[in-house]
Protein backbone atom coordinates (compact mmCIF):
# COMPACT_ATOMS: atom_id res chain seq x y z
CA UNK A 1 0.00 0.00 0.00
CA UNK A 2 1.58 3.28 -0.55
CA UNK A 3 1.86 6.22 1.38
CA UNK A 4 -0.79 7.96 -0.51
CA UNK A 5 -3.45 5.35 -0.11
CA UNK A 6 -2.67 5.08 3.67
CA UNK A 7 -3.44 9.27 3.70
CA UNK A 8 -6.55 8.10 2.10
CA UNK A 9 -7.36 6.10 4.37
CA UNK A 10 -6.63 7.99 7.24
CA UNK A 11 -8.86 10.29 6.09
CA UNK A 12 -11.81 8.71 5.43
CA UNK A 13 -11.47 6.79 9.03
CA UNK A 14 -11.07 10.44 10.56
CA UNK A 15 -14.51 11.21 8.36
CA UNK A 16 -16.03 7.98 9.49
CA UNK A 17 -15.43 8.79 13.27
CA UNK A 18 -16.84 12.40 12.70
CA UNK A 19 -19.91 11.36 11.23
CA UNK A 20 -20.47 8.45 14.24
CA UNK A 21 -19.45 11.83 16.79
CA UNK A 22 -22.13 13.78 15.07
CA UNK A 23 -25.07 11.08 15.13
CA UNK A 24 -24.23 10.14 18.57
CA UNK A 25 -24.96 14.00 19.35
CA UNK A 26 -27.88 14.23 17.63
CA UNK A 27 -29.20 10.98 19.30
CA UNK A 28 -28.52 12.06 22.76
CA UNK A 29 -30.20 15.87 22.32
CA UNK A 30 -33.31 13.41 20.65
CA UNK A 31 -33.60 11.62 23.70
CA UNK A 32 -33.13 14.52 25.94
CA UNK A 33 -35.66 16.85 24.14
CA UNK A 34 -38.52 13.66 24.52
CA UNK A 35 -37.55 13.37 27.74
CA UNK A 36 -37.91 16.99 28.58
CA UNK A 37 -41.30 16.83 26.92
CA UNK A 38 -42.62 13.89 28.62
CA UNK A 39 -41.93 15.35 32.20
CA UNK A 40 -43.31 18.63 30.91
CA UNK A 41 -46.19 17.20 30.05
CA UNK A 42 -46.49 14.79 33.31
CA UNK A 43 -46.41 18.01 35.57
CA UNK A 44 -48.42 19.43 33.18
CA UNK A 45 -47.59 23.42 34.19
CA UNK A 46 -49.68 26.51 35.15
CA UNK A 47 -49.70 29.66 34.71
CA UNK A 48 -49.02 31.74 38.13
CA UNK A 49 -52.55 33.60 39.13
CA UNK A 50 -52.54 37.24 39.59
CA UNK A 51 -54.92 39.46 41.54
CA UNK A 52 -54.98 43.16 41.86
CA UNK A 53 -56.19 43.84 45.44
CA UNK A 54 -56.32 47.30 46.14
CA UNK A 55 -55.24 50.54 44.56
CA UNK A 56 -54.44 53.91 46.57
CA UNK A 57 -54.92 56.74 44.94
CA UNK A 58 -52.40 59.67 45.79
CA UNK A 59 -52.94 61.85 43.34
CA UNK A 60 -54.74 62.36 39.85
CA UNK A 61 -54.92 65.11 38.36
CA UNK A 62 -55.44 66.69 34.91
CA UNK A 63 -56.29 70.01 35.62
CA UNK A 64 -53.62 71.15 33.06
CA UNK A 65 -55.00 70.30 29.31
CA UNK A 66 -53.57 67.16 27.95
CA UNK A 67 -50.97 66.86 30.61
CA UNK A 68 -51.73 63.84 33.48
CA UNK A 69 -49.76 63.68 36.66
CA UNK A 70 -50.70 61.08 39.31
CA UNK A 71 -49.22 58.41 41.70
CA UNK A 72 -50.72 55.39 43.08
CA UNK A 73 -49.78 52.53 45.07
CA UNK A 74 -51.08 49.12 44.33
CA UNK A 75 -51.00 45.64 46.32
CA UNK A 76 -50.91 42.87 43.69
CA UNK A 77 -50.58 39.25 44.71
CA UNK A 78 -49.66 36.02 42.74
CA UNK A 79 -50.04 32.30 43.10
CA UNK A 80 -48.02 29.52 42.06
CA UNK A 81 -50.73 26.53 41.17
CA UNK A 82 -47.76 24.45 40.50
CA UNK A 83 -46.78 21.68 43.27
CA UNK A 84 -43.58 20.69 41.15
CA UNK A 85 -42.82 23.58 39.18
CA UNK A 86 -41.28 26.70 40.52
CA UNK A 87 -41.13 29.58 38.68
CA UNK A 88 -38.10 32.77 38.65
CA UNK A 89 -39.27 36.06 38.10
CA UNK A 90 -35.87 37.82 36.80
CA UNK A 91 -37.56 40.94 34.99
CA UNK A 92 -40.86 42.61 35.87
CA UNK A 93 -42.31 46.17 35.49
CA UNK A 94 -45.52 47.80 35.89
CA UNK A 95 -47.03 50.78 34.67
CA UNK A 96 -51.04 51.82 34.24
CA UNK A 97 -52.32 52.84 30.93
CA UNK A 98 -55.77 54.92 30.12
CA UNK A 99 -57.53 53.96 26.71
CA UNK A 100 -54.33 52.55 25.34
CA UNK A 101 -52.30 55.21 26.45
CA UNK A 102 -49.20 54.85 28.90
CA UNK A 103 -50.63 57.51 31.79
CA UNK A 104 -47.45 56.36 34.40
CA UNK A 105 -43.47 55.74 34.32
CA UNK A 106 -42.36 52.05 34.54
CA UNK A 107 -41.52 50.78 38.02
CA UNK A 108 -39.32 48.01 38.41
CA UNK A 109 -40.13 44.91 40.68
CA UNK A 110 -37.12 43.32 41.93
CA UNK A 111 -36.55 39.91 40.73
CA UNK A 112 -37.69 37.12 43.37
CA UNK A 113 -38.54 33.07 43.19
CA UNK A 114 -41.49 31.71 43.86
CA UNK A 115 -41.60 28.60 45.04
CA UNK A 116 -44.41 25.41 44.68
CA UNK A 117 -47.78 26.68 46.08
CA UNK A 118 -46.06 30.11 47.08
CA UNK A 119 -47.90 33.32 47.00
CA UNK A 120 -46.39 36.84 46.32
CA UNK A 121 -47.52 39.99 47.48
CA UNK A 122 -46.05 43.00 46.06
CA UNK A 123 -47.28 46.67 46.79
CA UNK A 124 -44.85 48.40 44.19
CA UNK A 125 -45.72 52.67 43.81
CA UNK A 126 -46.10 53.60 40.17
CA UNK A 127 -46.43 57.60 39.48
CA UNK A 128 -46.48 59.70 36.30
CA UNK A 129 -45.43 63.85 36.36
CA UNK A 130 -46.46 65.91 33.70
CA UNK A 131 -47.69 63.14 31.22
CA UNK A 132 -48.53 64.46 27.79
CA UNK A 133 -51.93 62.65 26.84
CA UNK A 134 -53.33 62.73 24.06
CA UNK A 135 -56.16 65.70 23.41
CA UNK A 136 -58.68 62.85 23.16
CA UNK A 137 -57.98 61.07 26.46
CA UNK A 138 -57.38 64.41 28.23
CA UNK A 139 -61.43 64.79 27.58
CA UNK A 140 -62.38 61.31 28.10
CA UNK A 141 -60.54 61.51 31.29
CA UNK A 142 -62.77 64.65 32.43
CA UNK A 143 -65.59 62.97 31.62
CA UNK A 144 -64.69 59.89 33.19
CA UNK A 145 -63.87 61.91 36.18
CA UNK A 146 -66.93 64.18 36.57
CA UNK A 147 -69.11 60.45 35.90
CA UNK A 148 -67.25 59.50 39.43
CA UNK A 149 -65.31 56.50 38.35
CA UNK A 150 -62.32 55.99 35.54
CA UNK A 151 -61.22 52.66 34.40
CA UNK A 152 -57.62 51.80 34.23
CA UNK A 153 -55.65 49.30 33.21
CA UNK A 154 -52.40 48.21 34.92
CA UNK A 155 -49.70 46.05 33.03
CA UNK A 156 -46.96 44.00 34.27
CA UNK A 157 -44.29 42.98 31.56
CA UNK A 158 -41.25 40.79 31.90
CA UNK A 159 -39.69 37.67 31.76
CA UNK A 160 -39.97 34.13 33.58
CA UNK A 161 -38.23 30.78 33.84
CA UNK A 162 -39.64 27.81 35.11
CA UNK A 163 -37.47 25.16 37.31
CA UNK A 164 -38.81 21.97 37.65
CA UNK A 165 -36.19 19.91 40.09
CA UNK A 166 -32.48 20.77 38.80
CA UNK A 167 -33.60 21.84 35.84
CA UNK A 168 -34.52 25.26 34.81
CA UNK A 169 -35.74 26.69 31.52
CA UNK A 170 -35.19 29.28 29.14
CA UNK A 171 -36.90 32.68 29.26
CA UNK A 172 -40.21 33.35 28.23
CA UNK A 173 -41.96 36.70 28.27
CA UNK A 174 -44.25 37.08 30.47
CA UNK A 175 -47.81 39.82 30.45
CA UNK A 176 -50.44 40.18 33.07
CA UNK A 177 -53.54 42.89 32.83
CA UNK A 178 -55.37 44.10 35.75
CA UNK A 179 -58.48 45.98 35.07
CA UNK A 180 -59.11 48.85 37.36
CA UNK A 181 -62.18 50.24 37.97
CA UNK A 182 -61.54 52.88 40.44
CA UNK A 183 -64.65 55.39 42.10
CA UNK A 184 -63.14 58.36 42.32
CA UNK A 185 -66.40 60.13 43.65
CA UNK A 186 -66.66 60.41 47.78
CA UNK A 187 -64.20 59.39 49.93
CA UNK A 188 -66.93 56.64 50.93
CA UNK A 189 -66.06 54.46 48.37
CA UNK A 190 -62.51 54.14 49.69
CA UNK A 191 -60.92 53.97 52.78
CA UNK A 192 -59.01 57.57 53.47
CA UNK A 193 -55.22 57.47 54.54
CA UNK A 194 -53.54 60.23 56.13
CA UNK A 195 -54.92 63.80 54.95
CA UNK A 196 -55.35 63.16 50.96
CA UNK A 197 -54.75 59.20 49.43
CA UNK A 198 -57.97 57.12 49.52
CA UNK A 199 -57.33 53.42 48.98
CA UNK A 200 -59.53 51.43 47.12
CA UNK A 201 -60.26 47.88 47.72
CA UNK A 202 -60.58 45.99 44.39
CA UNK A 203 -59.62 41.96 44.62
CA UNK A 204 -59.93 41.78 40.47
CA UNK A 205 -58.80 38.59 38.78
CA UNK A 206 -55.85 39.66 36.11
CA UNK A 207 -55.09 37.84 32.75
CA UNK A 208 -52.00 36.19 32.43
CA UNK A 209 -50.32 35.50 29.22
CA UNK A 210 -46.74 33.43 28.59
């Protein structure tokens, strides 16, 4: 045999053994995407449940034409139905929006775990100074106002992961809506603390998207 044949088949060994590496890796990420799937479908997972509680109101006011400045505090709390699954909240902000329109700044929740069964109350403040609104929404929002009531909507974007035993996931985006249906007619309807914020009790179910 002469050297050039032995180069040959060198090569085509070295080729062989590549092609055996590669289908051996492609086997074993096979198997452990199935298996992946078959426990994920065994624990079969939900999504956490999220419920606005109560919203105090410190200040709201559009007395200047299409400008909006108010600040509120809100209690929202959130359970994980999961009894194997736990889930990692690493990004998630919350702002409140009127007829479409952002009316607030963003406000950051820290990121926390919640673990199987675990419920988490948050009571983040979320404020907006000097908000141009649109010309539209400035009047709606009179109206709304001088009706005694003005439905908001408060939004709470970010991102999730889900660990089930040692294994944890990728992230997913996560959205939740909380409808807000605040009276803002006599003090009444709210409970007043110290000299000006009313709080508002509210215990509305939010949507929850992944």
């Amino acid at each position: 045999m002469s050297s050039k044949d032995c180069g040959q088949h060198g090569h085509h060994m070295r080729r062989k053994r590549f092609r055996r590496c590669c289908a051996g890796l492609l086997i074993f990420n096979f198997i452990l995407l199935v298996t992946i799937l078959i426990v994920w479908a065994i624990l079969q997972p939900s999504k956490p449940r999220f419920i606005l509680q109560d919203v105090t109101v410190f200040n709201f006011n559009n007395s200047v034409p299409n400008v909006f400045s108010s600040s509120f505090q809100v209690t929202v709390s959130s359970r994980n139905p999961n009894d194997k699954i736990g889930i990692y909240y690493d990004k998630l902000n919350i702002y409140a929006t009127y007829r479409n329109q952002q009316i607030t700044f963003v406000t950051l929740i820290p990121p926390v775990y919640q673990g199987h069964k675990d419920v988490n109350v948050w009571s983040p403040f979320i404020y907006g100074t000097e908000v141009p609104i649109a010309p539209y929404n400035s009047l709606a929002l009179d109206q709304d106002k001088n009706a005694g009531s003005v439905f908001l909507l408060l939004k709470m974007d970010g991102r999730v992961r889900w660990k089930v035993g040692t294994f944890i996931s990728g992230r997913y985006h996560f959205y939740v809506r909380c409808p807000a249906f605040i009276p803002l007619g006599p003090k009444n309807n709210g409970v007043l603390v110290g000299n000006n914020a009313i709080k508002y009790q509210l215990l509305q179910h939010c949507k929850v998207s992944v």
